[in-house]
Each structure stands twice: as C-alpha cells, then as structure tokens.
Protein backbone atom coordinates (compact mmCIF):
# COMPACT_ATOMS: atom_id res chain seq x y z
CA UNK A 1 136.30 15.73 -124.41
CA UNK A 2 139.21 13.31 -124.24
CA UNK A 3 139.29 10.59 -121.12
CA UNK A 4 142.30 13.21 -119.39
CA UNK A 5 140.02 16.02 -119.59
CA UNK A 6 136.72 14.13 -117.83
CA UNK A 7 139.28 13.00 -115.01
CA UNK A 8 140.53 16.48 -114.38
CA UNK A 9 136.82 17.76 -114.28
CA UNK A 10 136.16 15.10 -111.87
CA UNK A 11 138.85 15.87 -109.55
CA UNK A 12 137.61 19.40 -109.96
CA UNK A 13 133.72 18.80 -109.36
CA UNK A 14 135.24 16.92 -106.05
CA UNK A 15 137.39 19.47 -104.64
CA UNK A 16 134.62 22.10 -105.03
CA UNK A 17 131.98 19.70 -103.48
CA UNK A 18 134.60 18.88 -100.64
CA UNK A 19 135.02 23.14 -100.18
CA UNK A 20 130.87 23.33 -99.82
CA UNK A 21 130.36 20.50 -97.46
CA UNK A 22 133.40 21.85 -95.49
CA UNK A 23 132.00 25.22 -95.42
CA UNK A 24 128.12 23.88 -94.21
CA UNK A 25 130.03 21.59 -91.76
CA UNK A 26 131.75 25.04 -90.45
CA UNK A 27 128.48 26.79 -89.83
CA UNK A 28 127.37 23.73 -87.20
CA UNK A 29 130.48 23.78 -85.56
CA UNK A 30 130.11 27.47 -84.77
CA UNK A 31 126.29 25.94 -83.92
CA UNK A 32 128.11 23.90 -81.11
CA UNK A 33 128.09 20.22 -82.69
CA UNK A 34 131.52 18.97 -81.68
CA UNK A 35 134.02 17.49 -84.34
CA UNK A 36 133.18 14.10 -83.19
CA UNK A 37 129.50 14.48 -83.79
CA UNK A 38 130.04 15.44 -87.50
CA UNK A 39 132.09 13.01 -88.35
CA UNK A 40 129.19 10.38 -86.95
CA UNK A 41 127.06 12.15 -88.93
CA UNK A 42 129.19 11.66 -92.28
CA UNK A 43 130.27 8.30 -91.67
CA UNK A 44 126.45 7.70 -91.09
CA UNK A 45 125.69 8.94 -94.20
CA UNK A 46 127.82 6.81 -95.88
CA UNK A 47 131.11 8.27 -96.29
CA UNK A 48 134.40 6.78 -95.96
CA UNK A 49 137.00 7.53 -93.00
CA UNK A 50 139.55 8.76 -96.13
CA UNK A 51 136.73 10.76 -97.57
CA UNK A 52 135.68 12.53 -94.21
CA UNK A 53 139.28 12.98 -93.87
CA UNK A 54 139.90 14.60 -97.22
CA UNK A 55 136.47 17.25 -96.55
CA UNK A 56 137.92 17.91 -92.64
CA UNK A 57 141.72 18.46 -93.29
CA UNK A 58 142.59 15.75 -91.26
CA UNK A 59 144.40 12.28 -91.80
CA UNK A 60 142.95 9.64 -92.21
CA UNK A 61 143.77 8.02 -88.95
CA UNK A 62 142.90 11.07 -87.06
CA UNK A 63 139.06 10.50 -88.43
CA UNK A 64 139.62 6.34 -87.73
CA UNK A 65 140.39 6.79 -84.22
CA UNK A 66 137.21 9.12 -83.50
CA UNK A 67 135.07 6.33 -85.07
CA UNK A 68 136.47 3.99 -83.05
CA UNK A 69 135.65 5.45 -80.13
CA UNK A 70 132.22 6.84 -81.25
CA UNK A 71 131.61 2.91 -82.13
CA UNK A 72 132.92 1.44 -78.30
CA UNK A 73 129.71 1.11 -76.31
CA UNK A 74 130.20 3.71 -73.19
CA UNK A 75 130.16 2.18 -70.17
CA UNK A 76 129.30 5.21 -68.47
CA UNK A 77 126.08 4.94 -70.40
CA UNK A 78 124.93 1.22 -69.76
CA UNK A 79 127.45 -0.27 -72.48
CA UNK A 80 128.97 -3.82 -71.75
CA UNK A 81 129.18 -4.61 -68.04
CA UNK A 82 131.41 -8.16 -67.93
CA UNK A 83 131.89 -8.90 -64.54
C-alpha cells in the first residue's frame, strides 16, 4: 500500500468515525441534552473546537463561541462578584 493510498484510508476511517459519533450525538439530542452540553462533553473529552466542528456541521467559530461561554463563570450561579 503506497503512502497516497494509507492517507486516503485515513481520511476515510475519519469521515466514517465522524458519521457514527454524529449519529450517537443525534440520539441524545432527541434525549434532550442541548447542543451546548455536547459540545462540553466533546471538548471535555479531549477534542478540538475544529474537530467538534467537523463531527457537528458547524464552523469552527460557531463551536469557539459556545466554549467560550460554557467556560465564563455565570454570575447567576455564584461566578465572579467584583464589586
């Protein structure tokens, strides 16, 4: 198998992986876990923002901005009070 041929299989291997976590991630947002919570759960587990975008359909900055705001302490919730 020449170098060409083991990068194409990669890309392959990835696209069908991408298509099965896609498909699990599906079945808990018909569950009722929001958007926002999977992408927590993702980035948790280690993934990039580009490679949660690439599995969700969405850009890359789409998938930034969430963890931004997942990552901002809630003030609503006892986060940072300056005053």
């Amino acid at each position: 198998m020449t170098k060409e041929n083991e990068e194409i299989n990669v890309e392959e291997v990835t696209k069908r992986l991408d298509v099965i976590i896609y498909l699990l991630l599906e079945q808990k947002r018909q569950a009722g876990v929001s958007k926002k919570q999977i992408i927590n759960e993702l980035s948790t587990l280690g993934l990039k923002d580009w490679e949660i975008a690439r599995i969700l359909g969405k850009t890359r900055s789409y998938v930034s901005s969430e963890l931004t705001q997942i990552k901002k302490p809630n003030k609503k919730q006892g986060g940072d009070k300056s005053e």
